[in-house]
Protein backbone atom coordinates (compact mmCIF):
# COMPACT_ATOMS: atom_id res chain seq x y z
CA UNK A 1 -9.67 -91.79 -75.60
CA UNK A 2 -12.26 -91.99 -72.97
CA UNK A 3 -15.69 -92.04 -74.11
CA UNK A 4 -17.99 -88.98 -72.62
CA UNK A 5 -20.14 -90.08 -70.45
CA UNK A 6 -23.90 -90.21 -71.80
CA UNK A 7 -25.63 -87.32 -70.01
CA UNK A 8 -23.05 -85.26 -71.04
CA UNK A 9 -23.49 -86.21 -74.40
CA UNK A 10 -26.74 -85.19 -74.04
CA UNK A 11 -26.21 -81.80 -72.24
CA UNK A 12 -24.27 -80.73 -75.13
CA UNK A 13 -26.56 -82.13 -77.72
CA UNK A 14 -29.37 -79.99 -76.11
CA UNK A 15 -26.79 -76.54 -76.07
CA UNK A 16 -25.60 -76.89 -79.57
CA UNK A 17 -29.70 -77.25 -80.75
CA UNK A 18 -29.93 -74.05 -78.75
CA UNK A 19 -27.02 -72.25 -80.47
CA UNK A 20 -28.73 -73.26 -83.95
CA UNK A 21 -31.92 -72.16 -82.91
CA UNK A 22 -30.86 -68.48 -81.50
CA UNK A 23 -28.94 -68.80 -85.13
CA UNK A 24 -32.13 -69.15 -87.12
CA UNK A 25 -34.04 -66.60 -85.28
CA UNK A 26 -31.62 -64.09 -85.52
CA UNK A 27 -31.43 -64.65 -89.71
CA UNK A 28 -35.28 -64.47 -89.74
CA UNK A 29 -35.39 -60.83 -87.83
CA UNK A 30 -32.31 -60.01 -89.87
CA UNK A 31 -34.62 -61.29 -93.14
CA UNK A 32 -37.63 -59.66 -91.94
CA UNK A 33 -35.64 -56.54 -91.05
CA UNK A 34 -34.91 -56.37 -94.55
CA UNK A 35 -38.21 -56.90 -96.29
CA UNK A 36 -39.83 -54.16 -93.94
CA UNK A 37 -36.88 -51.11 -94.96
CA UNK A 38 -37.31 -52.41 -98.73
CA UNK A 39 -41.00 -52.12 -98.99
CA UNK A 40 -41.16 -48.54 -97.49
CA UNK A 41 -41.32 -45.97 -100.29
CA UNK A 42 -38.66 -44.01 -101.62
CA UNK A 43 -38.00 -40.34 -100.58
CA UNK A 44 -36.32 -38.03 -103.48
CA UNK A 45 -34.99 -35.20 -102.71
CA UNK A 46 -33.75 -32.34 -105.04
CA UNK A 47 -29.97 -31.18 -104.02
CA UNK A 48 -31.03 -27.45 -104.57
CA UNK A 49 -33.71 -27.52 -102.24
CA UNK A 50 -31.64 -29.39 -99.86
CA UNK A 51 -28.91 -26.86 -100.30
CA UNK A 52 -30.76 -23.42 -99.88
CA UNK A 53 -32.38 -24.86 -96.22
CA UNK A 54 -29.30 -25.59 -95.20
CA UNK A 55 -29.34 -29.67 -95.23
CA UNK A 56 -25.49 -29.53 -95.37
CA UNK A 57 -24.62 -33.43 -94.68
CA UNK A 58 -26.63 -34.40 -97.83
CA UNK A 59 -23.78 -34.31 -99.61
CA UNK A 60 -19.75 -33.08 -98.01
CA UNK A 61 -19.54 -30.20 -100.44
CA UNK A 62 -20.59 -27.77 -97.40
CA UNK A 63 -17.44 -27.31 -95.26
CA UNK A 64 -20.52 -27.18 -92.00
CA UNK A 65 -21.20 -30.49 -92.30
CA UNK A 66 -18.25 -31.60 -90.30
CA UNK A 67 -19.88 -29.77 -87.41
CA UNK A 68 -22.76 -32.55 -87.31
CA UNK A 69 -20.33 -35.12 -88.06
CA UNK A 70 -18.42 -34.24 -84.73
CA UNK A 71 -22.25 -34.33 -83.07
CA UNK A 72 -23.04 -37.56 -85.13
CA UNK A 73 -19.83 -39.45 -83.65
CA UNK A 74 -20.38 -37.73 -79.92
CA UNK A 75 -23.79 -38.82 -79.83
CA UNK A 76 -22.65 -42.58 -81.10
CA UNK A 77 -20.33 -43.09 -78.65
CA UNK A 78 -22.77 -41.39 -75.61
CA UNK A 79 -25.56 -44.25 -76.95
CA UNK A 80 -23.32 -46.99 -77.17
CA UNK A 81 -21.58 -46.46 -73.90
CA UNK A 82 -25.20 -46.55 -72.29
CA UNK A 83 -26.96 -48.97 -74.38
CA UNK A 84 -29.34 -46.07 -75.69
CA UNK A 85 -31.11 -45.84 -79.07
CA UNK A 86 -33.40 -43.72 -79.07
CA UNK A 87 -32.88 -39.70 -78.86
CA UNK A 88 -35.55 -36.93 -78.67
CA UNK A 89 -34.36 -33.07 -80.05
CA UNK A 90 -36.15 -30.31 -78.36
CA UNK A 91 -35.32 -26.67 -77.87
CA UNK A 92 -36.56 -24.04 -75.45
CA UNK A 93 -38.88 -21.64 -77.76
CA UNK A 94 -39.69 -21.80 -81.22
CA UNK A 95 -37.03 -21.24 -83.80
CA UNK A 96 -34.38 -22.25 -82.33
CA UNK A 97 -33.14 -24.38 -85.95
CA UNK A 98 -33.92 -27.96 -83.63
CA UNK A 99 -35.71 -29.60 -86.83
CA UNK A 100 -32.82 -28.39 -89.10
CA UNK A 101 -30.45 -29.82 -86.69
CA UNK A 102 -32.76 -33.31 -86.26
CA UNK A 103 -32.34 -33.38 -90.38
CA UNK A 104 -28.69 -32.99 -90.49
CA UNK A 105 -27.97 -35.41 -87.83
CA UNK A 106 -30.10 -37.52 -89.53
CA UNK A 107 -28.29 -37.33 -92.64
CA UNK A 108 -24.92 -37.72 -91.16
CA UNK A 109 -25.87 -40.90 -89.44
CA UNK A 110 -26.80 -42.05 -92.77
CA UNK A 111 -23.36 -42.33 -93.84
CA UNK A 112 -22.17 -44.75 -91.10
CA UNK A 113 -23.80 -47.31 -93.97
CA UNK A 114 -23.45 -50.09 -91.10
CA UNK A 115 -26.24 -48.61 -88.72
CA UNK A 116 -29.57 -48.08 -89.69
CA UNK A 117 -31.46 -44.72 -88.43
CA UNK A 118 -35.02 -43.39 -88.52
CA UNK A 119 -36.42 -40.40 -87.51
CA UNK A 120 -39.86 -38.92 -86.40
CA UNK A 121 -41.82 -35.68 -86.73
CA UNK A 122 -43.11 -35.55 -83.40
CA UNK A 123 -43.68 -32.06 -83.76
CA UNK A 124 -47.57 -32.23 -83.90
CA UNK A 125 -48.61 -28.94 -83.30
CA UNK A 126 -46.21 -27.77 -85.81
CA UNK A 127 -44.49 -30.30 -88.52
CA UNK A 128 -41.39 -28.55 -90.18
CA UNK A 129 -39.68 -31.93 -91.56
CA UNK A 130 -42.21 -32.23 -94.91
CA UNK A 131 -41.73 -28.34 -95.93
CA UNK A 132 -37.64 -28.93 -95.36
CA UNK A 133 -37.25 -31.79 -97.62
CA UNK A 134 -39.62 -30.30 -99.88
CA UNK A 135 -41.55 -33.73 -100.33
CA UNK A 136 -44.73 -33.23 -99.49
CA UNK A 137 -46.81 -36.43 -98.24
CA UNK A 138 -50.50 -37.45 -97.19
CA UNK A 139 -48.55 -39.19 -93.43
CA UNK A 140 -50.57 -38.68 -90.49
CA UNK A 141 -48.19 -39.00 -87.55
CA UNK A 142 -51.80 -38.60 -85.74
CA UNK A 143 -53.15 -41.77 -86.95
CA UNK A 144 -50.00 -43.54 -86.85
CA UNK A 145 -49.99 -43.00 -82.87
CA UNK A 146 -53.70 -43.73 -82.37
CA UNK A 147 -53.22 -46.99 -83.96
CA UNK A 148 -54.77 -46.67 -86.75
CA UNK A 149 -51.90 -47.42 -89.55
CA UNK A 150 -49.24 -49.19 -89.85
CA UNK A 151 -45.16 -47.28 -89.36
CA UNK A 152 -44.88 -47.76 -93.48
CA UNK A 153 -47.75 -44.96 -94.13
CA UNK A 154 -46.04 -42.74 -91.97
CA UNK A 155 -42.42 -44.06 -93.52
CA UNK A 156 -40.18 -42.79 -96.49
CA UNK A 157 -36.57 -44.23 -96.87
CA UNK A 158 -33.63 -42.48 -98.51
CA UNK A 159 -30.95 -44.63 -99.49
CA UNK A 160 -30.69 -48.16 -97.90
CA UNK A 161 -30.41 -46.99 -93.80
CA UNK A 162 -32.41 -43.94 -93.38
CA UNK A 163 -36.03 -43.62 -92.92
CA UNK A 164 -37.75 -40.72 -92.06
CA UNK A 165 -41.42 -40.08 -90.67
CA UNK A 166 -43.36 -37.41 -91.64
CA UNK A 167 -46.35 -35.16 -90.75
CA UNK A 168 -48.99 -33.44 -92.78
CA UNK A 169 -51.27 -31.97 -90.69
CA UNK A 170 -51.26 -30.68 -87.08
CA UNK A 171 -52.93 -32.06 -84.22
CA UNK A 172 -55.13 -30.69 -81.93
CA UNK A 173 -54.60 -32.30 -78.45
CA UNK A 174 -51.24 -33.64 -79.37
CA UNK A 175 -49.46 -33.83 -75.42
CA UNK A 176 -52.69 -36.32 -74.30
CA UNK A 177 -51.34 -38.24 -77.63
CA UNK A 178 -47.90 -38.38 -77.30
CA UNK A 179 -49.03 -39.90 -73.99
CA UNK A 180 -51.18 -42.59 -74.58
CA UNK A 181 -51.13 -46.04 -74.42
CA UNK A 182 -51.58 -46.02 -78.38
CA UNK A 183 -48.17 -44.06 -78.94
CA UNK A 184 -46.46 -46.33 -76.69
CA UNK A 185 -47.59 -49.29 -78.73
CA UNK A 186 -47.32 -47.76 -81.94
CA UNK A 187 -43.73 -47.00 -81.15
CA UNK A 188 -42.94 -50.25 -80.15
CA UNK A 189 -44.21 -51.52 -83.13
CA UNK A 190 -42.32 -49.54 -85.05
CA UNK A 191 -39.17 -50.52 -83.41
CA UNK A 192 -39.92 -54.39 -83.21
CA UNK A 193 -40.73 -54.05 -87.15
CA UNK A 194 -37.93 -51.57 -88.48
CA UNK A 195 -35.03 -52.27 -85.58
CA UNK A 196 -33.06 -49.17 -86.03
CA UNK A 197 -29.83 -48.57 -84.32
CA UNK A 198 -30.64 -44.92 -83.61
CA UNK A 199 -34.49 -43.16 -83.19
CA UNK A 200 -34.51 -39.87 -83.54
CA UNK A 201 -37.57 -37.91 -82.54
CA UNK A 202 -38.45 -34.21 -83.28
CA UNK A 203 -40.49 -32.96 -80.22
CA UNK A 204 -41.88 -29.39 -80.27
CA UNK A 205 -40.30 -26.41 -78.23
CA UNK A 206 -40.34 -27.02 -73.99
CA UNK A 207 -41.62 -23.74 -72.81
CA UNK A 208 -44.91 -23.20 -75.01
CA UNK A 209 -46.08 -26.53 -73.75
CA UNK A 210 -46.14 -30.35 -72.08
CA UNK A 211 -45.44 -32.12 -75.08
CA UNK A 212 -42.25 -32.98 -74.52
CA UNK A 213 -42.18 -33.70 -71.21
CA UNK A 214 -45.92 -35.84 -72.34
CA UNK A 215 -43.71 -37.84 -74.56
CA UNK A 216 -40.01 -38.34 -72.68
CA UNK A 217 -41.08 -41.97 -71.41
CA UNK A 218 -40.81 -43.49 -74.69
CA UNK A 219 -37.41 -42.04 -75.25
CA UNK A 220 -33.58 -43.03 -73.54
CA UNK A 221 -31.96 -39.12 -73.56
CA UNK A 222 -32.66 -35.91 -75.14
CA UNK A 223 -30.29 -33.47 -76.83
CA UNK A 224 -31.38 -29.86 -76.12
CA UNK A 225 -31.16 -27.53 -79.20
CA UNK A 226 -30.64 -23.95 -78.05
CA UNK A 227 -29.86 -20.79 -79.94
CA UNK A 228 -27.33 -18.03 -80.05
CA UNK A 229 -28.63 -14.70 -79.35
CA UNK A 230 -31.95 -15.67 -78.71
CA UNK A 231 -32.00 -18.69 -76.25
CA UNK A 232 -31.82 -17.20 -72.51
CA UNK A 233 -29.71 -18.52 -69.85
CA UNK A 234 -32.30 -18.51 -67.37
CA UNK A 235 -34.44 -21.04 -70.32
CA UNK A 236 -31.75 -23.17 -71.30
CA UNK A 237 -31.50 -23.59 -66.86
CA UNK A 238 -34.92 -24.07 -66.92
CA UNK A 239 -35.33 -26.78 -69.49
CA UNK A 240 -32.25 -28.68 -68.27
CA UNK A 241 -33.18 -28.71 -64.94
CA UNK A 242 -36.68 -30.29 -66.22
CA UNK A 243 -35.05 -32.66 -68.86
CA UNK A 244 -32.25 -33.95 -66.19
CA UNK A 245 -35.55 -35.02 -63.58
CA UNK A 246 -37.65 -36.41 -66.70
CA UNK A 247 -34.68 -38.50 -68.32
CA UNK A 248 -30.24 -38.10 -69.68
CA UNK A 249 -29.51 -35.02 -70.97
CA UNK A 250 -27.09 -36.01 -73.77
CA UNK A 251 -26.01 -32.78 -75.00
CA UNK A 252 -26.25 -29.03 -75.63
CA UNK A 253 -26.23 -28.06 -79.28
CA UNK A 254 -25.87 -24.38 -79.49
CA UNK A 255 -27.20 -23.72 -83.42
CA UNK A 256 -26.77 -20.32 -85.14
CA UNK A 257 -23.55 -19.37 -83.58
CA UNK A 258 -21.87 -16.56 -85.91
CA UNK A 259 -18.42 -16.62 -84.03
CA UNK A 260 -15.66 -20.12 -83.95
C-alpha cells in the first residue's frame, strides 16, 4: 500500500487533535452544566395547591392538560425550525391567565425529560409566579438584573430539567431595568451557566406599559396570551401589530375559553 505522503500525515494529525479537543470541551460544559442545575435548591410543591390554581400539567390527572401539551409540542417544533430558545408570554391587560399559562407550559415542557427548561418572573411590577406555586422565597429578580447576584439566588429547580425564577418584591422603575446593560448581561450569564433548551419569560401586560417592549431584545419570539370575553379585537390588533415590528410572533393563546 502506498505510504501517505508526510504533510498529509500531518494535516490529519492536526484535525483528529481538533476533533478530541471540541470532544473535551463539550464534556466539560456538559459537566459543568450539571453541577450548576444540581446545586440550585429544590422547589416543593404541594399537589393541592397546585390543583385548586389550576397547574393542570403537574400531574395528567386533569383531562386540560392536553391543551398545553398540544401548545408545548407547537411551540417545540416553531423553536426548533428557527433555531429559537428563548420565548417571552405577554398579554394585552391584566388578567388575562398569561402567568398561569407561562406555569403550565412550563410544566409540560418538563416532561420532555431530554430538554432542559427555565423560566423567569419578569413580571416586576407585579410577580404572580411565587403566590401560584405557593412557595414563597426571599429572590430578587431586581438584584439579579442589576448584577448584583448570581442566577442560583434567583433559581429553584423541580425535578431534574425545570428551573424556575422567582420574584418577591416589585420594582419600581422596572422598563429602564429590563433595559439595561445589566439585564442583558445577567441574562447571558444565566444562559452561558444553566444552558437551557427553552427560556421562558413572564413579561407584564402590553397596554399598561413599555416593559415589554423595554425587554423584547433579549428574547427570539413572543407568544401573546389573550382572553375570552375580555381581550378586545382592536387590543389583541394592537399588540400584534407592535410585537410583529419588535420581534416573531409565535402564537396566539386564547385562555379562558368556555366553548370547544
Amino acid at each position: 500500500m502506498e505510504q501517505i505522503p508526510a504533510p498529509l500525515q500531518e494535516a490529519m494529525r492536526f484535525r483528529s487533535g481538533d476533533r478530541l479537543v471540541e470532544q473535551a470541551v463539550e464534556v466539560c460544559a456538559r459537566f459543568d452544566r450539571e453541577i450548576a442545575w444540581d446545586a440550585l435548591p429544590n422547589l416543593t410543591l404541594d399537589p393541592k395547591w397546585a390543583e385548586q390554581n389550576r397547574i393542570v400539567t403537574l400531574n395528567h390527572s386533569d383531562p386540560a392538560h392536553a391543551a398545553f401539551d398540544l401548545l408545548r409540542t407547537r411551540l417545540l417544533r416553531c423553536l426548533q425550525q428557527n433555531g429559537w430558545t428563548s420565548v417571552a408570554i405577554t398579554s394585552p391587560s391584566p388578567s388575562c391567565g398569561k402567568s398561569l399559562v407561562a406555569l403550565n407550559l412550563a410544566f409540560s415542557l418538563a416532561n420532555q425529560t431530554d430538554r432542559r427548561t427555565i423560566l423567569m418572573d419578569m413580571n416586576l411590577k407585579q410577580p404572580h409566579l411565587e403566590d401560584l406555586l405557593g412557595s414563597p422565597s426571599e429572590a430578587s429578580m431586581e438584584d439579579f438584573l442589576a448584577g448584583r447576584c448570581p442566577p442560583d439566588d434567583v433559581l429553584r429547580r423541580f425535578g431534574d430539567n425545570l428551573a424556575i425564577g422567582t420574584n418577591s418584591r416589585p420594582v419600581k422603575c422596572s422598563a429602564e431595568l429590563l433595559q439595561s446593560r445589566s439585564a442583558a448581561a445577567a441574562l447571558q450569564s444565566l444562559r452561558k451557566r444553566m444552558k437551557p433548551d427553552v427560556l421562558l419569560f413572564d413579561l407584564s401586560s402590553m397596554l399598561p406599559n413599555d416593559d415589554v417592549i423595554a425587554f423584547l431584545g433579549n428574547v427570539d419570539c413572543v407568544l401573546l396570551v389573550v382572553a375570552a370575553e375580555q381581550s378586545t379585537l382592536d387590543d389583541l390588533d394592537a399588540c400584534e401589530r407592535e410585537l410583529s415590528e419588535q420581534s416573531n410572533v409565535v402564537g396566539v393563546v386564547l385562555n379562558r375559553c368556555h366553548y370547544g
